[in-house]
N, C-alpha and C. Protein backbone atom coordinates (compact mmCIF):
# COMPACT_ATOMS: atom_id res chain seq x y z
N UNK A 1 0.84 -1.18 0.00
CA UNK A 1 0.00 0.00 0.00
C UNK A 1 0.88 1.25 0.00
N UNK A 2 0.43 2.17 -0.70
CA UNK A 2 1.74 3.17 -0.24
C UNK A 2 1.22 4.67 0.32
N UNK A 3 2.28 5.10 1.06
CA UNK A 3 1.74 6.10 1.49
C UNK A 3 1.61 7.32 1.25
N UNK A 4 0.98 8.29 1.71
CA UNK A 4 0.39 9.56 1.50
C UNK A 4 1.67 10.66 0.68
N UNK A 5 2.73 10.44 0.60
CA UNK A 5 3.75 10.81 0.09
C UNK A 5 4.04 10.24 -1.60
N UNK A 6 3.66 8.86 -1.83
CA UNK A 6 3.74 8.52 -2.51
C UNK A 6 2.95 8.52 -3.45
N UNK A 7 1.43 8.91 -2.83
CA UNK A 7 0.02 9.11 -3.41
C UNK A 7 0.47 10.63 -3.92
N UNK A 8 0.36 11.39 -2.89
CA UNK A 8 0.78 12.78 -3.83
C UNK A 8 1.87 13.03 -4.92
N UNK A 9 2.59 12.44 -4.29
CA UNK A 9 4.09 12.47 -5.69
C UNK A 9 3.36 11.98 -7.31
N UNK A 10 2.71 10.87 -6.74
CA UNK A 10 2.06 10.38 -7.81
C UNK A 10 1.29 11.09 -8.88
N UNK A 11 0.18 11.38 -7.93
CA UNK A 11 -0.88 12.79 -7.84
C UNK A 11 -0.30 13.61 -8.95
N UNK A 12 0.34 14.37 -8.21
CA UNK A 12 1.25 15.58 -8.96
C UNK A 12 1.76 14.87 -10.25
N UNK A 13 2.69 14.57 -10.53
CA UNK A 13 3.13 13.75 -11.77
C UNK A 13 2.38 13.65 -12.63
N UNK A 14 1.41 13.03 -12.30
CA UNK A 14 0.21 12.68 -13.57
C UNK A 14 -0.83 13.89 -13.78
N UNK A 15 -0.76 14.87 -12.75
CA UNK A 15 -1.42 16.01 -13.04
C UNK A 15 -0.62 16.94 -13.92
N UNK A 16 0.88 16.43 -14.17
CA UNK A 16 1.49 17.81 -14.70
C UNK A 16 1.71 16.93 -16.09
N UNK A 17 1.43 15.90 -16.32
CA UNK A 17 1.30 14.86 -17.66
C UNK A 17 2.77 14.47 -17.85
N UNK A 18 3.18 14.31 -17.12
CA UNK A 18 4.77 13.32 -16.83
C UNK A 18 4.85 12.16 -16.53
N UNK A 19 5.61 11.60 -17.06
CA UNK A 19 5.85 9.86 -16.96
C UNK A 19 7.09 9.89 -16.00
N UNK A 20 6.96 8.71 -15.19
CA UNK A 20 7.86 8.75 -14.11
C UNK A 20 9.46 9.10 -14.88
N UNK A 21 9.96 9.04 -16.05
CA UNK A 21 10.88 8.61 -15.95
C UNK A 21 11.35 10.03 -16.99
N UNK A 22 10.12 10.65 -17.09
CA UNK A 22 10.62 11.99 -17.10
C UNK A 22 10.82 13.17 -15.75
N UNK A 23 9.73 13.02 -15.18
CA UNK A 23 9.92 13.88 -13.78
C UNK A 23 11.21 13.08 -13.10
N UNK A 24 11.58 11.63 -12.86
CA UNK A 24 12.94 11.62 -12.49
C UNK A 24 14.09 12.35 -13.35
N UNK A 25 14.27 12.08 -14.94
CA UNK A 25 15.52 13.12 -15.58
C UNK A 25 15.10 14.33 -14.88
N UNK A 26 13.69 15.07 -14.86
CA UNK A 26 13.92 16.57 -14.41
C UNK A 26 14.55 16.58 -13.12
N UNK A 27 14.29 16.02 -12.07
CA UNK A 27 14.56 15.76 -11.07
C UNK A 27 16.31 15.43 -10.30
N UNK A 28 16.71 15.13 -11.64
CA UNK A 28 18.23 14.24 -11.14
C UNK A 28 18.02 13.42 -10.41
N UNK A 29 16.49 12.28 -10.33
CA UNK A 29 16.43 11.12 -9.05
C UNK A 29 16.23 10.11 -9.99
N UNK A 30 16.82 8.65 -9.42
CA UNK A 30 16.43 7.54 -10.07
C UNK A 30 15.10 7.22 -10.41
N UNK A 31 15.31 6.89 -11.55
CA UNK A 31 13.32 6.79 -11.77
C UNK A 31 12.97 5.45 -11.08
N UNK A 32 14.02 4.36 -10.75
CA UNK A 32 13.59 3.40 -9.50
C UNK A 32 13.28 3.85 -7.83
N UNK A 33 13.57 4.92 -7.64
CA UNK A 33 13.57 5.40 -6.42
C UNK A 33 12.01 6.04 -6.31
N UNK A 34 11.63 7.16 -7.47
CA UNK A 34 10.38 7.69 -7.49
C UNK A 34 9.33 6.36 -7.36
N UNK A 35 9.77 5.26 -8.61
CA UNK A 35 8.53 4.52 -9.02
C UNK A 35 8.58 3.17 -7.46
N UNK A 36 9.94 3.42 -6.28
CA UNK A 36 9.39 2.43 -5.26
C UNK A 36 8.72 3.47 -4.14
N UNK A 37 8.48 4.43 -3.85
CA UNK A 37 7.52 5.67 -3.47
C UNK A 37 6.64 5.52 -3.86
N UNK A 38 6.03 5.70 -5.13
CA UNK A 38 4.72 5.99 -5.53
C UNK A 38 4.14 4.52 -5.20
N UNK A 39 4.90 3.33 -5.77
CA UNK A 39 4.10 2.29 -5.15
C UNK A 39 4.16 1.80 -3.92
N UNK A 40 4.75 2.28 -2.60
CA UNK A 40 5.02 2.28 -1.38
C UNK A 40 5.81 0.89 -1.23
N UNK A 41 6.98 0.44 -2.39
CA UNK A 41 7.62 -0.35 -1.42
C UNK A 41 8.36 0.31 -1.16
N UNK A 42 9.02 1.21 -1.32
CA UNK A 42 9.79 2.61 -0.31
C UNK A 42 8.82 3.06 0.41
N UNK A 43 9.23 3.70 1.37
CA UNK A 43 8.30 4.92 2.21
C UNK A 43 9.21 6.35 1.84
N UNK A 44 7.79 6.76 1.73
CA UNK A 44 8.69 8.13 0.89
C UNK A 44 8.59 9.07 2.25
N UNK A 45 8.64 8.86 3.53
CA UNK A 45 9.09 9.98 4.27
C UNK A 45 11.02 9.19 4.57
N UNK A 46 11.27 8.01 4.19
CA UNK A 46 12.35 7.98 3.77
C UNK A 46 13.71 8.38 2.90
N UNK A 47 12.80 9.35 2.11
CA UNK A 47 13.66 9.93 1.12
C UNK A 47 14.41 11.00 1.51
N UNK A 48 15.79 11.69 1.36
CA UNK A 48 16.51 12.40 1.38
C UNK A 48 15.64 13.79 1.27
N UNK A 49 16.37 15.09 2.17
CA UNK A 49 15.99 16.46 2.05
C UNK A 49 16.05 16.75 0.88
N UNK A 50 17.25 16.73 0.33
CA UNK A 50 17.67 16.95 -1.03
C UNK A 50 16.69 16.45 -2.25
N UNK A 51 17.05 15.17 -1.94
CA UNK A 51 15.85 14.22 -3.00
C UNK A 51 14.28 14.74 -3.03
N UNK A 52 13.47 15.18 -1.88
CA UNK A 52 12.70 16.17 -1.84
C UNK A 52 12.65 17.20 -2.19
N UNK A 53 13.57 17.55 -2.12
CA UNK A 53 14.08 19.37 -2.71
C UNK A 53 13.61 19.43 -4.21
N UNK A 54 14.79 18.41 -4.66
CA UNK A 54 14.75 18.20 -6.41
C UNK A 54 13.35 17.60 -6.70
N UNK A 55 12.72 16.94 -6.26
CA UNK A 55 11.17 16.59 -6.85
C UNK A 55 10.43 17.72 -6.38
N UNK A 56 10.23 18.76 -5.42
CA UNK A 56 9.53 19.65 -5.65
C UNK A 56 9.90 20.71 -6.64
N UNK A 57 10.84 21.08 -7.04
CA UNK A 57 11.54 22.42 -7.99
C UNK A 57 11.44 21.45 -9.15
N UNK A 58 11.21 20.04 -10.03
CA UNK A 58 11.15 19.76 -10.63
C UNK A 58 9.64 19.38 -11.49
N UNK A 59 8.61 19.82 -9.88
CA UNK A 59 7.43 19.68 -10.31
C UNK A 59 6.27 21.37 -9.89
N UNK A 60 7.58 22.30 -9.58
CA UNK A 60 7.32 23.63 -9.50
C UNK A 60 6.19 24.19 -8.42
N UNK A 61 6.86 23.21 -7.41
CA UNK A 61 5.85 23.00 -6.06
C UNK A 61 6.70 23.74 -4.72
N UNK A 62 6.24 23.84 -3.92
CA UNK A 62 7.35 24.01 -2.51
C UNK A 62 7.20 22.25 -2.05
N UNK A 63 8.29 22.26 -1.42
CA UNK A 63 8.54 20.88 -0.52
C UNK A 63 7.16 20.18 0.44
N UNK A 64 6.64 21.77 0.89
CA UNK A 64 5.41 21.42 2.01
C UNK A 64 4.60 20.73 1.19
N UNK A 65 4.25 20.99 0.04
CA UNK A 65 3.30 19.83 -0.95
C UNK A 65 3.66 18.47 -0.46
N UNK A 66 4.63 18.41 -0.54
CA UNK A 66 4.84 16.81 -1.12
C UNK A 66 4.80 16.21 0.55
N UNK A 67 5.59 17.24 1.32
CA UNK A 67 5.39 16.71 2.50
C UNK A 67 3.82 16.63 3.46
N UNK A 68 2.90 17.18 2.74
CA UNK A 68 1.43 17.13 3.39
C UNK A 68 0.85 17.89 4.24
N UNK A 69 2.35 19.26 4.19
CA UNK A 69 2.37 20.08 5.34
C UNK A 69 1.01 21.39 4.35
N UNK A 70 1.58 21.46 3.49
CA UNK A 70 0.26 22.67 2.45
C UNK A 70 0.08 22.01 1.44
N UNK A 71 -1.72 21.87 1.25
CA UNK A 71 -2.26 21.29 0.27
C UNK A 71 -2.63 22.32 -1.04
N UNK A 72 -2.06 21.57 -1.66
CA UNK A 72 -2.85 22.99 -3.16
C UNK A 72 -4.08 22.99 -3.11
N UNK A 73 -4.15 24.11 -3.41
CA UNK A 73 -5.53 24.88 -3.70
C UNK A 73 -6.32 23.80 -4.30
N UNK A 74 -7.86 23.55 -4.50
CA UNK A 74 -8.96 23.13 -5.01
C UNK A 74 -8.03 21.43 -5.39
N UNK A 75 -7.03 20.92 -4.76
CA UNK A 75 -6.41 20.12 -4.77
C UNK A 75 -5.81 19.52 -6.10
N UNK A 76 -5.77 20.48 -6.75
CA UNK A 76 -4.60 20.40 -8.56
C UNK A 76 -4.25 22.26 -8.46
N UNK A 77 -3.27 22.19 -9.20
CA UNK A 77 -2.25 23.11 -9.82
C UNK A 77 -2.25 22.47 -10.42
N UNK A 78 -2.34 23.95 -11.52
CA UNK A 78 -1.94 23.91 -13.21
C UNK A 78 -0.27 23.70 -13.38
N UNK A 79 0.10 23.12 -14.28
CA UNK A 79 1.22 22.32 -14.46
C UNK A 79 2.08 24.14 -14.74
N UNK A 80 1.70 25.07 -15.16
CA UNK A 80 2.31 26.49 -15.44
C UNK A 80 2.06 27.39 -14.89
N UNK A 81 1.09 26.89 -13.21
CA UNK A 81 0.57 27.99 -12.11
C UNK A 81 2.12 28.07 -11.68
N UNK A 82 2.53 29.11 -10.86
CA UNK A 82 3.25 29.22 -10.09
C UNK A 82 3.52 28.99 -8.63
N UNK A 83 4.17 28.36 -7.82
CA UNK A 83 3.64 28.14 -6.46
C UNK A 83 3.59 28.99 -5.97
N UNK A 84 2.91 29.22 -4.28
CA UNK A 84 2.39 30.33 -3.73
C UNK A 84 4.02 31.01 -3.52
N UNK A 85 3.49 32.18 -3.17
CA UNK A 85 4.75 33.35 -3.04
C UNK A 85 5.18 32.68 -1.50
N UNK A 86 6.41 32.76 -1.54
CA UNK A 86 7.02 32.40 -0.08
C UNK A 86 7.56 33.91 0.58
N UNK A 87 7.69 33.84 1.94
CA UNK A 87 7.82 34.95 2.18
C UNK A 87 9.53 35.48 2.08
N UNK A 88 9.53 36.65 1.87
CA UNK A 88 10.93 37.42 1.55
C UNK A 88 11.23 38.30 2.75
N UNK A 89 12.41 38.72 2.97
CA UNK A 89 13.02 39.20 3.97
C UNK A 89 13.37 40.72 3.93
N UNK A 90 12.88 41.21 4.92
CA UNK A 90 12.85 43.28 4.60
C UNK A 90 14.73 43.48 4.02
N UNK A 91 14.48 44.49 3.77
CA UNK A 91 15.98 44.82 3.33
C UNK A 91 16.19 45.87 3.89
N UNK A 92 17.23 46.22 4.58
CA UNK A 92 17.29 47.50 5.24
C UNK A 92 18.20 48.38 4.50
N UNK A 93 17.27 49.60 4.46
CA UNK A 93 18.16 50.76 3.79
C UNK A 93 18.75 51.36 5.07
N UNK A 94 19.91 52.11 3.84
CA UNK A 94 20.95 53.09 4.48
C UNK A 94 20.67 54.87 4.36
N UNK A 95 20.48 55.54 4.99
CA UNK A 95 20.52 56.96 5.04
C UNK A 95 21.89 57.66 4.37
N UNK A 96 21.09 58.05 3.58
CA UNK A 96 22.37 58.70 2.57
C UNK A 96 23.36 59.56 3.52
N UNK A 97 24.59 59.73 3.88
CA UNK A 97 25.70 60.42 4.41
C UNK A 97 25.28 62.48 3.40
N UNK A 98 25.08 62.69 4.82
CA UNK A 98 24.57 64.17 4.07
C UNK A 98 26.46 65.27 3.81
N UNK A 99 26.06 65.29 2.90
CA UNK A 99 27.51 66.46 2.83
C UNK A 99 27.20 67.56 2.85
N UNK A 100 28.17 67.96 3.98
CA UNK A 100 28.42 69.52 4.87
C UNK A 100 29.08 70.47 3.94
């Protein structure tokens, strides 16, 4: 049976019309590694940070997708939506040096 990691990976994949063994080339992951996940003889909370990393930026997701932590919207994204905006960090300006 596989699990909820493997269901979504899945999920996603076939929602963005990719064959495992293309989202692995995008990915840089073995396409044996994705395809023992999706069918849960891996457990995909077994998989590497990294290895997570590269299947979300390869399926133009944040990580929390795949990890179950944020569900997409109406539960599909468009394969050319963008993922949600993550938050960015203030930048602090400098006061211009006044000349005397």
């Amino acid at each position: 049976m596989t699990d909820s990691i493997g269901e979504r990976l899945k999920h996603l994949r076939k929602s963005r019309g990719l064959t495992l063994r293309q989202l692995a080339g995008l990915a840089h992951v073995p396409q044996s590694t994705l395809s023992s996940v999706e069918t849960g003889a891996r457990a995909g909370g077994k998989l590497t940070l990294e290895t997570g990393k590269r299947l979300a930026r390869a399926l133009g997701i944040s990580l929390d997708v795949i990890a179950g932590v944020y569900e997409e919207e109406e539960g599909e994204m468009d394969a050319d939506a963008t993922p949600p905006a993550q938050p960015t960090k203030r930048q602090r300006t400098r006061k211009a040096a006044s000349v005397a």
